[in-house]
N, C-alpha and C. Protein backbone atom coordinates (compact mmCIF):
# COMPACT_ATOMS: atom_id res chain seq x y z
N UNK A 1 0.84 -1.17 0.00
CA UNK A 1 0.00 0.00 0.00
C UNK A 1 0.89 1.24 0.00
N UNK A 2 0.51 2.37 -0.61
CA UNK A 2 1.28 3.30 -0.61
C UNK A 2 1.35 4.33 0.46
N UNK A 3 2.15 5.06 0.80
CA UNK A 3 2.21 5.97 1.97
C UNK A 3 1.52 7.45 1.36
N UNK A 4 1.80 7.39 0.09
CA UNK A 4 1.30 8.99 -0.24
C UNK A 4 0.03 9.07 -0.10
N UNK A 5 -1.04 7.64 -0.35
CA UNK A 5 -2.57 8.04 0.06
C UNK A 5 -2.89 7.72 1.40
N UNK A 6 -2.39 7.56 2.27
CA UNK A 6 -2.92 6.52 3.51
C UNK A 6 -1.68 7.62 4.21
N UNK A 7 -0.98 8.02 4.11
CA UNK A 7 0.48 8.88 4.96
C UNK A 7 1.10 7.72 6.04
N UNK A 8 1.98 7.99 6.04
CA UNK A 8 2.87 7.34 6.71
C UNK A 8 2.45 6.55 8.61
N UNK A 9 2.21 5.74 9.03
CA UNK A 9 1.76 4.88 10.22
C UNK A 9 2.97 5.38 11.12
N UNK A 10 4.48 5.77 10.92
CA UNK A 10 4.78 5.96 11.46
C UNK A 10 4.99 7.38 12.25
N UNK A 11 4.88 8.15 11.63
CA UNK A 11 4.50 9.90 11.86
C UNK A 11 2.66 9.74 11.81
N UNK A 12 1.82 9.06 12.00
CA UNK A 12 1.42 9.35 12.53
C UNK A 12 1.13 8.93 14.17
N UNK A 13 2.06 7.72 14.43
CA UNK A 13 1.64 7.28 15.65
C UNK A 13 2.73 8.03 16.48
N UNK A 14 3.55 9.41 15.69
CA UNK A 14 4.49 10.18 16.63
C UNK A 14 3.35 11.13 16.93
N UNK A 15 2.05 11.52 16.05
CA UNK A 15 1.54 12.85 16.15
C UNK A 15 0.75 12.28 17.52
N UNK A 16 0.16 11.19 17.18
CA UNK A 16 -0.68 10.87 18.34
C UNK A 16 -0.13 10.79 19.98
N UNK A 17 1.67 10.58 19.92
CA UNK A 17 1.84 10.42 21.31
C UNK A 17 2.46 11.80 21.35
N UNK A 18 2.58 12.67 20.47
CA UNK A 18 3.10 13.97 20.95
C UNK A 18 1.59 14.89 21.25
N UNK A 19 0.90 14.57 20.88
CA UNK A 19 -0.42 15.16 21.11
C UNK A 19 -0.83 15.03 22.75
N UNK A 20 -0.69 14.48 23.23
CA UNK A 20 -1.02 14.42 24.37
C UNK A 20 -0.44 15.13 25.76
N UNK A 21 0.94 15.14 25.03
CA UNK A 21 1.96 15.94 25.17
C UNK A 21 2.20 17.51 24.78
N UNK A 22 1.77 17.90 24.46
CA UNK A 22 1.38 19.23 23.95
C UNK A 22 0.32 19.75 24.83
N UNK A 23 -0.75 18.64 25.26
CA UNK A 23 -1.82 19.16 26.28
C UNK A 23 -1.57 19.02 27.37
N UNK A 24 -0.60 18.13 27.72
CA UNK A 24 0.02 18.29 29.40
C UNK A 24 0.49 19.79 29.09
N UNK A 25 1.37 20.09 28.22
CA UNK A 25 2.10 21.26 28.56
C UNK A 25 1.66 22.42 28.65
N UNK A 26 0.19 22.58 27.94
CA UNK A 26 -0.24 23.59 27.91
C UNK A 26 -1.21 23.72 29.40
N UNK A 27 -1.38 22.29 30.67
CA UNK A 27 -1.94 22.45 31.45
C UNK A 27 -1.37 23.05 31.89
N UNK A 28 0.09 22.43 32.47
CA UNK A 28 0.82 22.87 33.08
C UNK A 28 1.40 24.67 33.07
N UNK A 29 1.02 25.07 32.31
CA UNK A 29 0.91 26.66 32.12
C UNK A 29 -0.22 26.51 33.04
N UNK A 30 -1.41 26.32 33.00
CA UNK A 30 -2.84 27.03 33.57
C UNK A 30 -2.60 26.60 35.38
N UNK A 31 -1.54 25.92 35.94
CA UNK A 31 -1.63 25.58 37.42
C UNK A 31 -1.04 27.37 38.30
N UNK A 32 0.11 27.79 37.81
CA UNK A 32 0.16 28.92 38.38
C UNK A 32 -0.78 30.08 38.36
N UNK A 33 -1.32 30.61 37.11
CA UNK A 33 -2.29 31.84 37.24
C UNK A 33 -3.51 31.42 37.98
N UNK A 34 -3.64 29.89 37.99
CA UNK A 34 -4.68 29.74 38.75
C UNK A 34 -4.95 29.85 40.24
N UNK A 35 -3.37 29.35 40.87
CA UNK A 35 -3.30 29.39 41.83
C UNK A 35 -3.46 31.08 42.57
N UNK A 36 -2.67 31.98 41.28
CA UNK A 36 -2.44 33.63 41.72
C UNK A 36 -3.88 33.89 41.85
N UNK A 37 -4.53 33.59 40.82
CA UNK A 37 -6.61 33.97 41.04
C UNK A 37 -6.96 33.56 42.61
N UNK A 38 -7.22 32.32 42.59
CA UNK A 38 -7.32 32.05 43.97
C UNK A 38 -6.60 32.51 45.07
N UNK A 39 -5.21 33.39 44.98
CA UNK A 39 -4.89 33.79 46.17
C UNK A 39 -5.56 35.44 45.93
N UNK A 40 -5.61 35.78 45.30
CA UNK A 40 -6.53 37.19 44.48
C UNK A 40 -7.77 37.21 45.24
N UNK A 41 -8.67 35.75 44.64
CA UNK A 41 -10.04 35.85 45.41
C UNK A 41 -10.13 35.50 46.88
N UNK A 42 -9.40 35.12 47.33
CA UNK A 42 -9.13 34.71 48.56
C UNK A 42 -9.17 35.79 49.53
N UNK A 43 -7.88 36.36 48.78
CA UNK A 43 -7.70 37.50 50.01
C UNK A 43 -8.48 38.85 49.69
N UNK A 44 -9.26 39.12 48.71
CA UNK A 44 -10.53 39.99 48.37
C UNK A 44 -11.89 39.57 48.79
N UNK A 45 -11.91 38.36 48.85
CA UNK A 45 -13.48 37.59 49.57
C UNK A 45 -13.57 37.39 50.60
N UNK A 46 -12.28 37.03 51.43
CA UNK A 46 -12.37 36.56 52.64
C UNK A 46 -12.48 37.00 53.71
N UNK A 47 -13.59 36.99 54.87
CA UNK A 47 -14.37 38.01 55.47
C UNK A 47 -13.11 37.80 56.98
N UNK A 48 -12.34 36.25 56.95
CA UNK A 48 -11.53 36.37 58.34
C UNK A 48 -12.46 35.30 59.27
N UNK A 49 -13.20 35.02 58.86
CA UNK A 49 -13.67 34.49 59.95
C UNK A 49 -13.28 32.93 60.32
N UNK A 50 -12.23 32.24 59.80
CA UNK A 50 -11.50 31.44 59.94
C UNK A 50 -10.57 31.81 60.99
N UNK A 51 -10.29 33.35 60.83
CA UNK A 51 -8.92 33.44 61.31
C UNK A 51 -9.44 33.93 62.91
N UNK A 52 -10.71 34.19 63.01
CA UNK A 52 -10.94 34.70 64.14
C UNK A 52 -11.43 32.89 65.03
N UNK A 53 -11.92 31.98 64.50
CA UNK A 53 -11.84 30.96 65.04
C UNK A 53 -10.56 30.10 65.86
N UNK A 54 -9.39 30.77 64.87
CA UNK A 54 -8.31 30.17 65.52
C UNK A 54 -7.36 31.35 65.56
N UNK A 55 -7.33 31.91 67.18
CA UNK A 55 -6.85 33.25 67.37
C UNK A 55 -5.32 32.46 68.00
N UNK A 56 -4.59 31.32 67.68
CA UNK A 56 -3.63 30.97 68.48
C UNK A 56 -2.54 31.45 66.49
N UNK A 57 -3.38 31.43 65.57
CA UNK A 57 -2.33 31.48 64.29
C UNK A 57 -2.07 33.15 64.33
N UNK A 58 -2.75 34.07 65.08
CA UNK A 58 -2.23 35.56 64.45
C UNK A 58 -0.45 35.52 64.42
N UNK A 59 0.04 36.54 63.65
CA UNK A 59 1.37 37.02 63.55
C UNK A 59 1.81 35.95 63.01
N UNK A 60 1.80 35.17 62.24
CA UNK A 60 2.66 34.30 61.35
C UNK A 60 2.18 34.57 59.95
N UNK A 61 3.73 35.26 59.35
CA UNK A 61 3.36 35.44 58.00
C UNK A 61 3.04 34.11 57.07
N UNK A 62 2.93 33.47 57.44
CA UNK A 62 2.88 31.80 56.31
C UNK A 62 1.88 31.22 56.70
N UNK A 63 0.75 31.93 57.66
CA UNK A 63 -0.42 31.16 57.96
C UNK A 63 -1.10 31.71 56.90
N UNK A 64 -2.52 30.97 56.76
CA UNK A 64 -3.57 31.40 55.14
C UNK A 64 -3.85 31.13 54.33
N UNK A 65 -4.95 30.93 54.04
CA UNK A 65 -4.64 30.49 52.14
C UNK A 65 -4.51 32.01 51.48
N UNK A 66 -4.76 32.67 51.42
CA UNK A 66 -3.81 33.28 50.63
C UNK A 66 -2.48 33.24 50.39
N UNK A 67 -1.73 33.31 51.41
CA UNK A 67 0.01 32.73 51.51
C UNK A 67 0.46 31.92 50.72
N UNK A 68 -0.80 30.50 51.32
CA UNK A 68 -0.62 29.39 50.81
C UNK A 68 -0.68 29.58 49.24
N UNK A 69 -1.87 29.97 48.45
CA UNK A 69 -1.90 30.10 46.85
C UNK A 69 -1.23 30.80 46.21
N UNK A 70 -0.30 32.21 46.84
CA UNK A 70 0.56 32.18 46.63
C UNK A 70 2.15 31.37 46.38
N UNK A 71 2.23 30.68 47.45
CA UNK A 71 3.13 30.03 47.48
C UNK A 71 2.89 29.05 46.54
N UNK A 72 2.10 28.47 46.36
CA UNK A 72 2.00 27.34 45.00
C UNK A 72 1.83 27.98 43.93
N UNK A 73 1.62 29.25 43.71
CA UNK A 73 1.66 30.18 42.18
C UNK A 73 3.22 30.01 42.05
N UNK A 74 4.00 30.23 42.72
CA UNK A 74 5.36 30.45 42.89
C UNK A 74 5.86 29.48 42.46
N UNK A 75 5.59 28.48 42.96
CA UNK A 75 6.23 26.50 43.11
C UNK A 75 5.99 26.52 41.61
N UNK A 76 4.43 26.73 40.69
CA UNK A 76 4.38 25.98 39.98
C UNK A 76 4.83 27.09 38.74
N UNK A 77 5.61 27.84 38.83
CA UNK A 77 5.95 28.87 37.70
C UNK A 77 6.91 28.20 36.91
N UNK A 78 7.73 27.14 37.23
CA UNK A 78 8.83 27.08 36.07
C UNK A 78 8.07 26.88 34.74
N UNK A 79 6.86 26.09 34.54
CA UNK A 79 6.52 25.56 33.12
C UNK A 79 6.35 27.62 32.40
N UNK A 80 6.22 28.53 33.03
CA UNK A 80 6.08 29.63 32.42
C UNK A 80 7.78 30.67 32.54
N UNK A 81 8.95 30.11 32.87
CA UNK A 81 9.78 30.19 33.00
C UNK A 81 10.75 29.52 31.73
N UNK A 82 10.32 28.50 31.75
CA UNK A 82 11.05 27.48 30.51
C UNK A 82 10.24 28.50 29.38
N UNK A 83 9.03 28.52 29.25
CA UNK A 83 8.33 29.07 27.88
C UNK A 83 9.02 30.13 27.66
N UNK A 84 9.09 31.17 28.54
CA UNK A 84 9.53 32.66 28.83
C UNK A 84 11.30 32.26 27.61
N UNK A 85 11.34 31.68 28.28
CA UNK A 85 13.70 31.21 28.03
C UNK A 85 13.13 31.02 26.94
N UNK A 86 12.34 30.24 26.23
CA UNK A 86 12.39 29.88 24.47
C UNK A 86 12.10 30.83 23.81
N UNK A 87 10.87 31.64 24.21
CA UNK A 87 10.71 32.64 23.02
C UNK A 87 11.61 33.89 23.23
N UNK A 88 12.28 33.88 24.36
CA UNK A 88 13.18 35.26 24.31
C UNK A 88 14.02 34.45 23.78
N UNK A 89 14.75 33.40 23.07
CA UNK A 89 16.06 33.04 22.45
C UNK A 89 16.61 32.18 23.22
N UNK A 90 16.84 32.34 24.09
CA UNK A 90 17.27 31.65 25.33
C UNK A 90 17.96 30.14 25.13
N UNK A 91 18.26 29.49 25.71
CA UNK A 91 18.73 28.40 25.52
C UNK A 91 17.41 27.48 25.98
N UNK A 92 17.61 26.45 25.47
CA UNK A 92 16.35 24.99 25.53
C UNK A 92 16.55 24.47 26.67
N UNK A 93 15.52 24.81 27.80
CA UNK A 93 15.80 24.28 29.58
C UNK A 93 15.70 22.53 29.04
């Protein structure tokens, strides 16, 4: 059988496992801004009344979810770090 009508079995069973792959990567972009929203809505919605339940956490900067969604905006930034390095020229992380 010919490859020019049917295309090649082997490029296409690369498209199919890079395909999947392409959509991890593009999740992996959506985990940080999501996390920054949620520390956004968090600390704009949140009336405190967690924090007044447990009056033994005041004065610690790392108590919160806000902190907290921050801190995982942070954690999960490299996939927008690596992107950042390719299209400025950068070298291939």
């Amino acid at each position: 059988m010919s490859h020019a009508c049917c295309g090649d079995p082997e490029r296409q069973a690369d498209h199919r496992s890079a395909s999947p792959l392409r959509t991890a990567d593009w999740l992996s972009l959506a985990a940080s801004p999501t996390f920054a929203i949620m520390a956004l809505l968090t600390s704009v919605l949140d009336s405190g009344s967690a924090e007044m339940l447990c009056s033994t956490m005041q004065g610690s900067l790392l108590s919160g979810m806000t902190t907290m969604y921050l801190l995982m905006s942070a954690f999960h930034s490299a996939p927008w770090l690596k992107l950042l390095a390719r299209l400025g020229g950068g070298s291939k992380l």
